[in-house]
N, C-alpha and C. Protein backbone atom coordinates (compact mmCIF):
# COMPACT_ATOMS: atom_id res chain seq x y z
N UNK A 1 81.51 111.93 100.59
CA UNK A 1 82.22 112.82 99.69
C UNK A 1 81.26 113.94 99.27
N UNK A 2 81.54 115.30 99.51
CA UNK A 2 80.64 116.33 98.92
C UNK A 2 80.40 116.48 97.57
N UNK A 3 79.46 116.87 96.97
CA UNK A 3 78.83 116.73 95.92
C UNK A 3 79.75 118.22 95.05
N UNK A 4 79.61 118.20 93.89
CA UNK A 4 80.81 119.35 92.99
C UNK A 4 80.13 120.33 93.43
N UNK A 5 79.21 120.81 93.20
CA UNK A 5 78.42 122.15 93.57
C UNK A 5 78.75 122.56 94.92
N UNK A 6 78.93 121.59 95.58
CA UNK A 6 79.21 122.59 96.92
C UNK A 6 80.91 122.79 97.18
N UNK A 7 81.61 121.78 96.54
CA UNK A 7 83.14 122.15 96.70
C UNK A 7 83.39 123.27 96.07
N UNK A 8 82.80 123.25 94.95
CA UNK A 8 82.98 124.30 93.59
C UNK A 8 83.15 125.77 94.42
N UNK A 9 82.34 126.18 95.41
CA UNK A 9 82.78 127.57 95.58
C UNK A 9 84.44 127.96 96.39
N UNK A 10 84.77 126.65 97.22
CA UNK A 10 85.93 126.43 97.85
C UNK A 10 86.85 126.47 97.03
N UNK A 11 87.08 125.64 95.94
CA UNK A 11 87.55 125.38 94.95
C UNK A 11 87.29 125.95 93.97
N UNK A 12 87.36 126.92 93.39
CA UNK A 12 86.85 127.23 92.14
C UNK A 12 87.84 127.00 90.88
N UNK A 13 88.99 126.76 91.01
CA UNK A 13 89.57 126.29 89.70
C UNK A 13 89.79 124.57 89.88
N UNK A 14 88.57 124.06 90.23
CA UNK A 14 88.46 122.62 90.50
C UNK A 14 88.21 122.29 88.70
N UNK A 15 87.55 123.30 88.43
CA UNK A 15 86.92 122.75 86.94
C UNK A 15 88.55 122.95 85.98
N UNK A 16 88.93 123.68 86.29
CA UNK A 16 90.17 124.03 85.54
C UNK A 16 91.23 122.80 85.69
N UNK A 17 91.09 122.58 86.31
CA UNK A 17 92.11 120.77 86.78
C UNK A 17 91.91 120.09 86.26
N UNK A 18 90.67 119.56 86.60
CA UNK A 18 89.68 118.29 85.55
C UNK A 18 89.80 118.86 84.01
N UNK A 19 89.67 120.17 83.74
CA UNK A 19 90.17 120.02 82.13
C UNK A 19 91.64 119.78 81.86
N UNK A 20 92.21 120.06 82.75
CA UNK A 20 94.05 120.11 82.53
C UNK A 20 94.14 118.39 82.28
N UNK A 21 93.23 117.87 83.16
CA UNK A 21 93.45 116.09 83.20
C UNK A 21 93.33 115.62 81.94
N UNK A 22 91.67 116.55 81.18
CA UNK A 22 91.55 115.49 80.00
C UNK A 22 92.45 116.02 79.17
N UNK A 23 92.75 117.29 78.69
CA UNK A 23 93.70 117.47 78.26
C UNK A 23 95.35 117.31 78.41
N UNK A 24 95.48 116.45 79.17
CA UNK A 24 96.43 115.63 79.41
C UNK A 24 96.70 114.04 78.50
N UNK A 25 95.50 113.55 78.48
CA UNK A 25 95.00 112.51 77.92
C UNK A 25 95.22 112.77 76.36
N UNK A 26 94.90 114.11 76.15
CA UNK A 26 95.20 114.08 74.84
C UNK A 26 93.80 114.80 74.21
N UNK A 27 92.62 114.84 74.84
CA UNK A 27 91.33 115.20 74.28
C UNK A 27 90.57 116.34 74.73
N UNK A 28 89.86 116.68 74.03
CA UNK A 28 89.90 118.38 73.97
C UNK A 28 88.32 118.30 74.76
N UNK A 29 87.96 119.17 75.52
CA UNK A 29 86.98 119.83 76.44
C UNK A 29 86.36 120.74 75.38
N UNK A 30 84.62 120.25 74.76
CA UNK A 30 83.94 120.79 74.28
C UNK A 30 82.72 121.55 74.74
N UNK A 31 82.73 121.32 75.63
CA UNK A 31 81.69 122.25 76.33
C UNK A 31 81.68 121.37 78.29
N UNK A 32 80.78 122.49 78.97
CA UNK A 32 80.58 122.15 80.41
C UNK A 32 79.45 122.59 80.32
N UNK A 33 78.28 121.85 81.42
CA UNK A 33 77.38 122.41 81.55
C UNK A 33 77.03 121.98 82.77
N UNK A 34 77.00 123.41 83.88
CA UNK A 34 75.58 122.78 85.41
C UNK A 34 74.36 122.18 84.97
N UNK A 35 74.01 121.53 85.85
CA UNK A 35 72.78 120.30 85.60
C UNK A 35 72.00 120.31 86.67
N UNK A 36 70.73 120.32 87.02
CA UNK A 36 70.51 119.43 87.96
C UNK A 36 69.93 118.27 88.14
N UNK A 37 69.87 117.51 88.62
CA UNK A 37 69.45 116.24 89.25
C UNK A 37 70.49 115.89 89.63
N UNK A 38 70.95 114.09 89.11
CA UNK A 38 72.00 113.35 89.97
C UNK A 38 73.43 113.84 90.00
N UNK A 39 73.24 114.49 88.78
CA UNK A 39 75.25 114.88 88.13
C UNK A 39 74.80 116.58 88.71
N UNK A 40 76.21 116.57 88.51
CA UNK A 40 76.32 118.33 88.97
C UNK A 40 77.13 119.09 87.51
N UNK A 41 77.89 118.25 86.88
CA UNK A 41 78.04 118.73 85.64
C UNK A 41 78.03 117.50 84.97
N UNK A 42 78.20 118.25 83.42
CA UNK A 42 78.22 117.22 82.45
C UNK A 42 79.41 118.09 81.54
N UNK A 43 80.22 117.00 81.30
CA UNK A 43 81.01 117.67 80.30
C UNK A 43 81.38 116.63 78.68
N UNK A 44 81.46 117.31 77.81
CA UNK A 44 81.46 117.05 76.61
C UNK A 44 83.02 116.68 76.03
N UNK A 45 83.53 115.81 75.76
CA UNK A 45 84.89 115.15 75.35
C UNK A 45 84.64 115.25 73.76
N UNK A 46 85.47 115.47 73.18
CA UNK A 46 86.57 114.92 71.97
C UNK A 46 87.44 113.82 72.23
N UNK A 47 87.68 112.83 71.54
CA UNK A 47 88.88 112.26 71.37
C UNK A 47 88.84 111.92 70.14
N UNK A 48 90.33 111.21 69.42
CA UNK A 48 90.72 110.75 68.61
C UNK A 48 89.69 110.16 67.69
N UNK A 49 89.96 108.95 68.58
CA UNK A 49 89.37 107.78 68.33
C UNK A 49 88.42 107.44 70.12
N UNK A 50 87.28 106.28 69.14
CA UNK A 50 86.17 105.81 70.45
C UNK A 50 87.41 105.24 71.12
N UNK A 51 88.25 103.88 70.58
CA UNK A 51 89.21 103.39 71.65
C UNK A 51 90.03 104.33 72.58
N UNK A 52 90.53 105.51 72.32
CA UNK A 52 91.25 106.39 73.13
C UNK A 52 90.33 106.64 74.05
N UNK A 53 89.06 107.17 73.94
CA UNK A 53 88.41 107.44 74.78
C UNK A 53 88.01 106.91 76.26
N UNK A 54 87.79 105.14 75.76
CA UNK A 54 87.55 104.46 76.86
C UNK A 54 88.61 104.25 77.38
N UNK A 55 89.72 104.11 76.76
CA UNK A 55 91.10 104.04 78.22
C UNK A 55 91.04 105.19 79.03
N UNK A 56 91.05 106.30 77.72
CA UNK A 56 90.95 107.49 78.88
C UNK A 56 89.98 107.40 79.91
N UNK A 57 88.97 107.01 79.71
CA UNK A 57 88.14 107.45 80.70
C UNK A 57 88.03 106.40 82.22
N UNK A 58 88.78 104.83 81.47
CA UNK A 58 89.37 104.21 82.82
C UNK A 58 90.38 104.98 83.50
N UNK A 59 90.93 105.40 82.67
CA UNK A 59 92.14 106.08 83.88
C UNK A 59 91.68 106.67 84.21
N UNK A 60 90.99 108.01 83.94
CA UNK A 60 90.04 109.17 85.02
C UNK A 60 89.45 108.59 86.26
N UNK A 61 88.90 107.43 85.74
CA UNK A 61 87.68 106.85 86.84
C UNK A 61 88.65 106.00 87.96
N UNK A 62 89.56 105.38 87.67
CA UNK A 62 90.69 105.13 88.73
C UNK A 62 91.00 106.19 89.55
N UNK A 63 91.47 106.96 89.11
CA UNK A 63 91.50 108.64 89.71
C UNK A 63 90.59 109.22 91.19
N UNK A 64 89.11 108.38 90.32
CA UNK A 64 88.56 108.70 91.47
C UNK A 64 87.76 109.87 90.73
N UNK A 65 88.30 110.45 89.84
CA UNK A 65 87.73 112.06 89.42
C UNK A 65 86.40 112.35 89.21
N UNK A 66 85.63 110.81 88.47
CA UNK A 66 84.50 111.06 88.32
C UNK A 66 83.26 109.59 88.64
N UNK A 67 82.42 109.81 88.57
CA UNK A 67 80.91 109.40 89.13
C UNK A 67 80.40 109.32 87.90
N UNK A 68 80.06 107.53 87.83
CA UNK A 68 79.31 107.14 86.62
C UNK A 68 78.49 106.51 87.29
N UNK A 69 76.76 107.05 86.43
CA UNK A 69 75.74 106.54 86.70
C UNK A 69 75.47 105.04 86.31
């Protein structure tokens, strides 16, 4: 599977999706940031509550959407 940085120019409203997702969930996108080493971004969540969060973030990771270290 290619790494985000290199889809990212193919794709460029790839990042715009992945926010549509969490904001789907219900939780708001506080910042993005390029990185380097293992991650290619890091992005910053809001939610509710900690419990909202971790469901949300099982369902993302079912998805497939994201890569936990």
């Amino acid at each position: 599977m290619p790494e985000g940085r290199q889809t990212l120019p193919d794709h460029p409203d790839r990042l715009e999706l992945v926010n549509m997702e969490i904001s789907d969930l219900g939780y708001k996108v506080i910042a993005q940031y390029v990185v380097l080493g293992p991650y290619d971004f890091v992005t910053t969540i809001e939610a509710p509550e900690n419990r909202d969060m971790r469901s949300g973030m099982s369902k993302l990771r079912r998805l497939r959407r994201w890569v936990w270290g």
